[in-house]
C-alpha atoms as a PDB file:
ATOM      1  CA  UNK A   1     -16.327 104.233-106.630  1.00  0.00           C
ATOM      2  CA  UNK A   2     -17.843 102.390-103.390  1.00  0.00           C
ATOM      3  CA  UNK A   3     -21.959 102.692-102.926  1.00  0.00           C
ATOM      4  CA  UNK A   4     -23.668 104.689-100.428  1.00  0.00           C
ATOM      5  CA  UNK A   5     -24.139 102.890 -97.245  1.00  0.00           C
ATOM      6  CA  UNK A   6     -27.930 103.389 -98.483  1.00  0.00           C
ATOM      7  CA  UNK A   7     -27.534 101.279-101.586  1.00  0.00           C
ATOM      8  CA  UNK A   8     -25.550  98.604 -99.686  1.00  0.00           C
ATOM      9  CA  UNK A   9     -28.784  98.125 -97.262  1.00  0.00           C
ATOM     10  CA  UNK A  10     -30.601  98.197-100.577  1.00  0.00           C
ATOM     11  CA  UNK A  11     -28.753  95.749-102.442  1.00  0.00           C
ATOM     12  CA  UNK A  12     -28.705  92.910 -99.138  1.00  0.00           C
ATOM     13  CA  UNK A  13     -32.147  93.351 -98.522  1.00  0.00           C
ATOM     14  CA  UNK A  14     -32.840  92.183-101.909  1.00  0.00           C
ATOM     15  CA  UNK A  15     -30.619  89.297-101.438  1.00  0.00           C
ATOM     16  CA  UNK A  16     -31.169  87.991 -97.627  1.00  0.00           C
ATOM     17  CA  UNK A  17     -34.972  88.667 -96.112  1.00  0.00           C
ATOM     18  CA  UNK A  18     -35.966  87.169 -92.742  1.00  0.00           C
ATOM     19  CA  UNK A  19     -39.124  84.877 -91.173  1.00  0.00           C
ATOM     20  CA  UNK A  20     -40.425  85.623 -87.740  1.00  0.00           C
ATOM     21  CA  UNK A  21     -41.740  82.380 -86.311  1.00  0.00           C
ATOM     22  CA  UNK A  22     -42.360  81.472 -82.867  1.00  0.00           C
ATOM     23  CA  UNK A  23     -41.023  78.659 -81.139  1.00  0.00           C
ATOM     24  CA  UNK A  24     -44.235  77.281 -79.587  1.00  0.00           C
ATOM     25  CA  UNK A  25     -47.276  79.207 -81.206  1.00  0.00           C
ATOM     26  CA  UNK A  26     -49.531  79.851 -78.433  1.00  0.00           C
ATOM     27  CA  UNK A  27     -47.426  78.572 -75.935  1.00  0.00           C
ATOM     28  CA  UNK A  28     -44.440  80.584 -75.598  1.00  0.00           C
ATOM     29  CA  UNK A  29     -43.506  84.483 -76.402  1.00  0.00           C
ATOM     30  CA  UNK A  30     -39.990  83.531 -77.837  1.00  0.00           C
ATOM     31  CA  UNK A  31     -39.739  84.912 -81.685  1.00  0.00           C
ATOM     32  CA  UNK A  32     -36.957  83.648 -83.700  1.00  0.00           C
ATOM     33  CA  UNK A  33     -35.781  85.101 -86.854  1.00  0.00           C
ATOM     34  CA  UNK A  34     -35.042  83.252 -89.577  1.00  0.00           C
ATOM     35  CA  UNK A  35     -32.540  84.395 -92.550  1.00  0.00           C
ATOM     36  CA  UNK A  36     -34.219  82.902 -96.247  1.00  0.00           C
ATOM     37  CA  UNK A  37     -32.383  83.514 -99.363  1.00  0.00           C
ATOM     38  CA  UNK A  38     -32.435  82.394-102.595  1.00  0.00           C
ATOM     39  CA  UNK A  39     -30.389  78.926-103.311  1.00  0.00           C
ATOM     40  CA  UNK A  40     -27.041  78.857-104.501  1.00  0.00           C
ATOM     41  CA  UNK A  41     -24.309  76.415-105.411  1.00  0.00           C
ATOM     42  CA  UNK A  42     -22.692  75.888-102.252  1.00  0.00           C
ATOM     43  CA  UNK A  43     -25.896  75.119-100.493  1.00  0.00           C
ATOM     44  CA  UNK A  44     -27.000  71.592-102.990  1.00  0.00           C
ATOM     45  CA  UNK A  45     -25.123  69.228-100.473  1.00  0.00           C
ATOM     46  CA  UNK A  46     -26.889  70.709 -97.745  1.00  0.00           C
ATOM     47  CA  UNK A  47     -30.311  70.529 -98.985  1.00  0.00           C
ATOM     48  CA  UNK A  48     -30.012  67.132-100.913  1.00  0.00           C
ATOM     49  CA  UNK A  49     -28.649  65.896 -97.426  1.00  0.00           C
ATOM     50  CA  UNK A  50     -32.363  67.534 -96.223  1.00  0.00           C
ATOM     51  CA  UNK A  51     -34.218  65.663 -98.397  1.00  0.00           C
ATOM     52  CA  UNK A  52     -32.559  62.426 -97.961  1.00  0.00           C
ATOM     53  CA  UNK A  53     -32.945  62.671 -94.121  1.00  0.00           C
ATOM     54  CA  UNK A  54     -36.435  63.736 -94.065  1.00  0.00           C
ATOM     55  CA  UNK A  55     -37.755  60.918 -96.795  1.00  0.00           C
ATOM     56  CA  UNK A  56     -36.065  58.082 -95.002  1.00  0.00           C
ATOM     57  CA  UNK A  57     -38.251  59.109 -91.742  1.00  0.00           C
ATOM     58  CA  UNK A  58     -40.791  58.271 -93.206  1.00  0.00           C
ATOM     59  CA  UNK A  59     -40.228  55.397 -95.455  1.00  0.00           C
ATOM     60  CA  UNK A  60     -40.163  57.182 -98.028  1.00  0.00           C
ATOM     61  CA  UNK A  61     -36.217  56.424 -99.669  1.00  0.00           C
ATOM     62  CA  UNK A  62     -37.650  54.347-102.162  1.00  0.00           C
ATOM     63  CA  UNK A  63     -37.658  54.578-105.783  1.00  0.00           C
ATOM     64  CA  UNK A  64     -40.548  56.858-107.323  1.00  0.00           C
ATOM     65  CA  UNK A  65     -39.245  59.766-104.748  1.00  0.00           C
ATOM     66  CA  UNK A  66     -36.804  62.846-105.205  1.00  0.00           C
ATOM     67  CA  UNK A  67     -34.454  60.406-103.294  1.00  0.00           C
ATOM     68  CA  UNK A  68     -33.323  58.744-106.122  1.00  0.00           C
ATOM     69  CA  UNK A  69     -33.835  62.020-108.573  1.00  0.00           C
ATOM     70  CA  UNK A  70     -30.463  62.410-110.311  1.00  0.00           C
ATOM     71  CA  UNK A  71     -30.624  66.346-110.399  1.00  0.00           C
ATOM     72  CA  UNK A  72     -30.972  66.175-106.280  1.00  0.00           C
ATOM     73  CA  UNK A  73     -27.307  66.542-105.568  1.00  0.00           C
ATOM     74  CA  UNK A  74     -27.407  69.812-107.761  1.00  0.00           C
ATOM     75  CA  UNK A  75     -30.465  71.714-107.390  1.00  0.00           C
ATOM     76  CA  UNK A  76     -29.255  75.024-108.261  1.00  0.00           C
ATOM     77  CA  UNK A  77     -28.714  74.140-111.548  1.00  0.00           C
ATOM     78  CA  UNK A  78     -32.159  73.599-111.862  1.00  0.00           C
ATOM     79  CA  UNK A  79     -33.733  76.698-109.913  1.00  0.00           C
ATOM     80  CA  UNK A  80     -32.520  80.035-110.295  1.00  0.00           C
ATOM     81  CA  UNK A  81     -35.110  81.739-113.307  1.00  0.00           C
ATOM     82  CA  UNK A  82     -38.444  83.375-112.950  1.00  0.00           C
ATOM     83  CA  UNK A  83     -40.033  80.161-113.663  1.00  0.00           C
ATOM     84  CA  UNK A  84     -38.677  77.858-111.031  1.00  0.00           C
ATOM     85  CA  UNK A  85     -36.663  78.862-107.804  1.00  0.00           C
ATOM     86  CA  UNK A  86     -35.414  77.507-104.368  1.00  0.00           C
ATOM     87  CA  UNK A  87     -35.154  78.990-101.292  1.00  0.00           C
ATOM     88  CA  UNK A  88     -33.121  77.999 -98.048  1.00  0.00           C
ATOM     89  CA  UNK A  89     -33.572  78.933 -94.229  1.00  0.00           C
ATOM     90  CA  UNK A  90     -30.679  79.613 -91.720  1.00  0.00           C
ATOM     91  CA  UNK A  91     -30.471  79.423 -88.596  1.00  0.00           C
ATOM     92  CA  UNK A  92     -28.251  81.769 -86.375  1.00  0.00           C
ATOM     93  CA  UNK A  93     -25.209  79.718 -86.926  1.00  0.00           C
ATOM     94  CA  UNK A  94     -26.041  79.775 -90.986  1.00  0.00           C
ATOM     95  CA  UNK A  95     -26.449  76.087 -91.538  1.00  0.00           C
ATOM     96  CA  UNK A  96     -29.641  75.497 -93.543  1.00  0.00           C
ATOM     97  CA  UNK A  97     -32.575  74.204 -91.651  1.00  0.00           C
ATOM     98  CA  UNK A  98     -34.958  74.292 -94.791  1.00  0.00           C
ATOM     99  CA  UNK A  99     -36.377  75.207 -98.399  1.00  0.00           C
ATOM    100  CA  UNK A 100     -38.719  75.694-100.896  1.00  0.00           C
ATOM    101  CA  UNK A 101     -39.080  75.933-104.431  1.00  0.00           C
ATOM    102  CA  UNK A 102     -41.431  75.809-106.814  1.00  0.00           C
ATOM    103  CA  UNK A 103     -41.846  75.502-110.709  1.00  0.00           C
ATOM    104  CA  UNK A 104     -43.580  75.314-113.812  1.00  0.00           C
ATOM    105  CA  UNK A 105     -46.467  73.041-113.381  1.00  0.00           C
ATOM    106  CA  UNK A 106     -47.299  72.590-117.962  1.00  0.00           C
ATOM    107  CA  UNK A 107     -50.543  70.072-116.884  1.00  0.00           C
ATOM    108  CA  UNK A 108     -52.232  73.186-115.740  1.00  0.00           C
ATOM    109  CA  UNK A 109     -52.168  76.537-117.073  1.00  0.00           C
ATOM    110  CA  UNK A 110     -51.098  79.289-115.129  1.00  0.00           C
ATOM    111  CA  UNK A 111     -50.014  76.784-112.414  1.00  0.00           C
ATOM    112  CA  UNK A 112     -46.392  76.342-110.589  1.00  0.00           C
ATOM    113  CA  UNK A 113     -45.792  73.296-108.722  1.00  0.00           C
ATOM    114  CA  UNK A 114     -44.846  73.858-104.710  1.00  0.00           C
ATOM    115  CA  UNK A 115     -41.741  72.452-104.669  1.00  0.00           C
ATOM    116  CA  UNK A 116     -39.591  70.142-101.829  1.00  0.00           C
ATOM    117  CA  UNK A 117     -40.649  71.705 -98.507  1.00  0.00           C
ATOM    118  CA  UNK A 118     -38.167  69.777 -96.406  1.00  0.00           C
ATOM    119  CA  UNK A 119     -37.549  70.940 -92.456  1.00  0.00           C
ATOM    120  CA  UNK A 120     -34.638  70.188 -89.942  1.00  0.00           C
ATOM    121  CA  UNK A 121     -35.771  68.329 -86.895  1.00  0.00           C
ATOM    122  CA  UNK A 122     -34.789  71.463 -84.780  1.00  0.00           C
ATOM    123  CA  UNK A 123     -37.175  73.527 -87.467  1.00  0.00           C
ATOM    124  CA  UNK A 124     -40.570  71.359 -86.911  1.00  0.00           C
ATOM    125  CA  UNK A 125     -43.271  72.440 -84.724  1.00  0.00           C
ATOM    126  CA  UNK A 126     -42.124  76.473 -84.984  1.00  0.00           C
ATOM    127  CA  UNK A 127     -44.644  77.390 -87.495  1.00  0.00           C
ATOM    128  CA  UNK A 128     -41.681  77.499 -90.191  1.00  0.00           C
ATOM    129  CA  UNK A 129     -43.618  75.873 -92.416  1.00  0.00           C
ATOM    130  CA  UNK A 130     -46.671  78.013 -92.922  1.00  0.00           C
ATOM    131  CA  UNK A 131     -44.323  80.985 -93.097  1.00  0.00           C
ATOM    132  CA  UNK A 132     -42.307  79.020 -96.105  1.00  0.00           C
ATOM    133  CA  UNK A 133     -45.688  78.072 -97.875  1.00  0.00           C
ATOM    134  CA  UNK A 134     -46.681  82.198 -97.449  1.00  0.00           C
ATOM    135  CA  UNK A 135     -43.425  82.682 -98.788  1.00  0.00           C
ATOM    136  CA  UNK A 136     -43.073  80.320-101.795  1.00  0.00           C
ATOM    137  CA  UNK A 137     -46.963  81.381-102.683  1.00  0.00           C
ATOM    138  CA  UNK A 138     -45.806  85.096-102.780  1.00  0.00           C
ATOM    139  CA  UNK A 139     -42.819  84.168-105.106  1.00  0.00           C
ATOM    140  CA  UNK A 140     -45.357  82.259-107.747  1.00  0.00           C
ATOM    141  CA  UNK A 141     -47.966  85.566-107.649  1.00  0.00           C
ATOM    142  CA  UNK A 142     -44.695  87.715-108.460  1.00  0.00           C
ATOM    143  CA  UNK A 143     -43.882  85.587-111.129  1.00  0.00           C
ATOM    144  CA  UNK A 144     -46.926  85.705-112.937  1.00  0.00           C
ATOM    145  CA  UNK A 145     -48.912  82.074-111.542  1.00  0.00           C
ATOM    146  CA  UNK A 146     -52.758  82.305-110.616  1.00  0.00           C
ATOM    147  CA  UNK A 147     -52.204  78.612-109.079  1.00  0.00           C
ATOM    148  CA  UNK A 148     -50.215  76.310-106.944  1.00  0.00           C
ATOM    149  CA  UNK A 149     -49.963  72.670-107.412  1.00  0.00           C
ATOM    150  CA  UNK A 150     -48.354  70.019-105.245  1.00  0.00           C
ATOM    151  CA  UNK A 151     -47.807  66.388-104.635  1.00  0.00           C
ATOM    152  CA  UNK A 152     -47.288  64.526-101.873  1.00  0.00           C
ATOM    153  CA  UNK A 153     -47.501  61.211-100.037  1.00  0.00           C
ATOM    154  CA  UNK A 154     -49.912  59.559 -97.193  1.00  0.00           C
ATOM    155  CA  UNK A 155     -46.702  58.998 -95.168  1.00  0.00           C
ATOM    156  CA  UNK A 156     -46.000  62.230 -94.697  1.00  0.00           C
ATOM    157  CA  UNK A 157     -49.320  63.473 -92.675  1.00  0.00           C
ATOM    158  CA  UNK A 158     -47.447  66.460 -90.863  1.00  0.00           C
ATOM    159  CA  UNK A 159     -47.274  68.322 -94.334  1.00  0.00           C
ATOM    160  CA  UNK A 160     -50.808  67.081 -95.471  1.00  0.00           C
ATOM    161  CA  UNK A 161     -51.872  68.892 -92.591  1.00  0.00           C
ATOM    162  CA  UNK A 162     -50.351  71.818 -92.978  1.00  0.00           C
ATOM    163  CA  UNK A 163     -51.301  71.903 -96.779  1.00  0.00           C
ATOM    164  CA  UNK A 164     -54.605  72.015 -96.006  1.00  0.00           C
ATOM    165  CA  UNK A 165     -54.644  74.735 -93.309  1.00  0.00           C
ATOM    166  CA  UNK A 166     -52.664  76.691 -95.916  1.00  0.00           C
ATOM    167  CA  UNK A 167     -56.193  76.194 -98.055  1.00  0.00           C
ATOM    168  CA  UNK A 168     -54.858  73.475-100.973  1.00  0.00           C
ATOM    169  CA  UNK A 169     -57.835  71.310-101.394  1.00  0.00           C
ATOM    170  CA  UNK A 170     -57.030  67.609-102.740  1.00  0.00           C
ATOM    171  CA  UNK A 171     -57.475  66.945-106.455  1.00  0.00           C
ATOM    172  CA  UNK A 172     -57.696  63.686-108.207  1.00  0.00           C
ATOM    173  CA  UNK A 173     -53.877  62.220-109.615  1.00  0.00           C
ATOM    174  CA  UNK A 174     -52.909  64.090-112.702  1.00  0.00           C
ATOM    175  CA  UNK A 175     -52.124  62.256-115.980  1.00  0.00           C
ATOM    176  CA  UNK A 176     -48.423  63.034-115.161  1.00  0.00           C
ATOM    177  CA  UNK A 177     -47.076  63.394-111.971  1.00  0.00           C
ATOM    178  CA  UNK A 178     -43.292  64.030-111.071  1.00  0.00           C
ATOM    179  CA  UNK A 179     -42.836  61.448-108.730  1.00  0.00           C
ATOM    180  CA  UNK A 180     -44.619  58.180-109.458  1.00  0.00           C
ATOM    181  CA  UNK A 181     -44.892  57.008-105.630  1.00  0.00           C
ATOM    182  CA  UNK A 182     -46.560  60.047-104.499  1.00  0.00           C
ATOM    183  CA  UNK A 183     -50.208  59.251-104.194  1.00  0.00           C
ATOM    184  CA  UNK A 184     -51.921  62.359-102.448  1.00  0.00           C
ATOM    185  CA  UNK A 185     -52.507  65.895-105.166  1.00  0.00           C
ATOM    186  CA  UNK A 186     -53.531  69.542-104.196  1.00  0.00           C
ATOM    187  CA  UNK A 187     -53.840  72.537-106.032  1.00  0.00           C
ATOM    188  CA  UNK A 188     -54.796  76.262-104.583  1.00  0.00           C
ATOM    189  CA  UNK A 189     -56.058  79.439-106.260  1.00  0.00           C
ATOM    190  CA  UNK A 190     -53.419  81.958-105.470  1.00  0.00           C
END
């Protein structure tokens, strides 16, 4: 009738998983633990509202950009197979302070595009971001992709950076790129 306890500990540890981060690396001793799950309905306000803050920081809420995408105000209708999924990051409180998806990149074989790695304010500077790049590069090797493609922009030089410490090397502009104003291209053997 009910499941064990044992199967209930199963069943939301397959659904909600955790990142250890620390506040300051090197600086400071405090962990925090954040909650990542996989995207659902309820949470495509929240993350379009991520996107849209974080591209018009940097001059970036222009045409050419996700800004303008149609699909951005319902995200989980896109994600949510084997072949292309989002993923969001809670705070304590539960409000979403981040994500990361990826998807089917068809240029290249074998390849998924890193998708819309977008932080909170409060989020930057933890190390959040390396942990969601380990993450979303663990989530293409289970589904089956030998490499990880991504596009980005000269405006945004806090993700070039981390891109590549995370190892992507830069790659010349594809024939087709999602985004037309994006101008900077990196792929990684995974």
């Amino acid at each position: 009738m009910f499941p064990e306890y044992r199967d209930v500990q199963k069943i939301a540890k397959e659904t909600v998983e955790y990142i250890k981060t620390e506040i300051r690396p090197g600086r400071s001793k405090d962990i925090v633990m954040y909650k990542y799950r996989e995207m659902t309905e309820a949470d495509n306000e929240a993350v379009a509202a991520l996107v849209r803050d974080n591209l018009k920081q940097f001059g970036l809420d222009i045409p050419g950009t996700v800004y303008f995408d149609d699909g951005l105000d319902r995200l989980s209708d896109f994600y949510g197979n084997n072949e292309r999924r989002y993923f969001v990051v809670e705070d304590e409180d539960g409000k979403v302070i981040g994500g990361i998806g990826f998807a089917r990149f068809e240029m290249l074989k074998e390849t998924a595009e890193l998708q819309k790695l977008y932080l909170a304010d409060s989020a930057k500077g933890s190390g959040l971001g390396y942990k969601l790049i380990e993450l979303i590069e663990d989530k293409m090797r289970e589904a089956g992709y030998k490499q990880s493609y991504l596009e980005t922009h000269n405006n945004l030089q806090a993700a070039i950076h981390i891109y590549e410490k995370s190892g992507y090397k830069e790659i010349e502009r594809p024939k087709e790129v999602g985004h037309s104003t994006m101008n900077r291209f990196f792929l990684k053997a995974l």
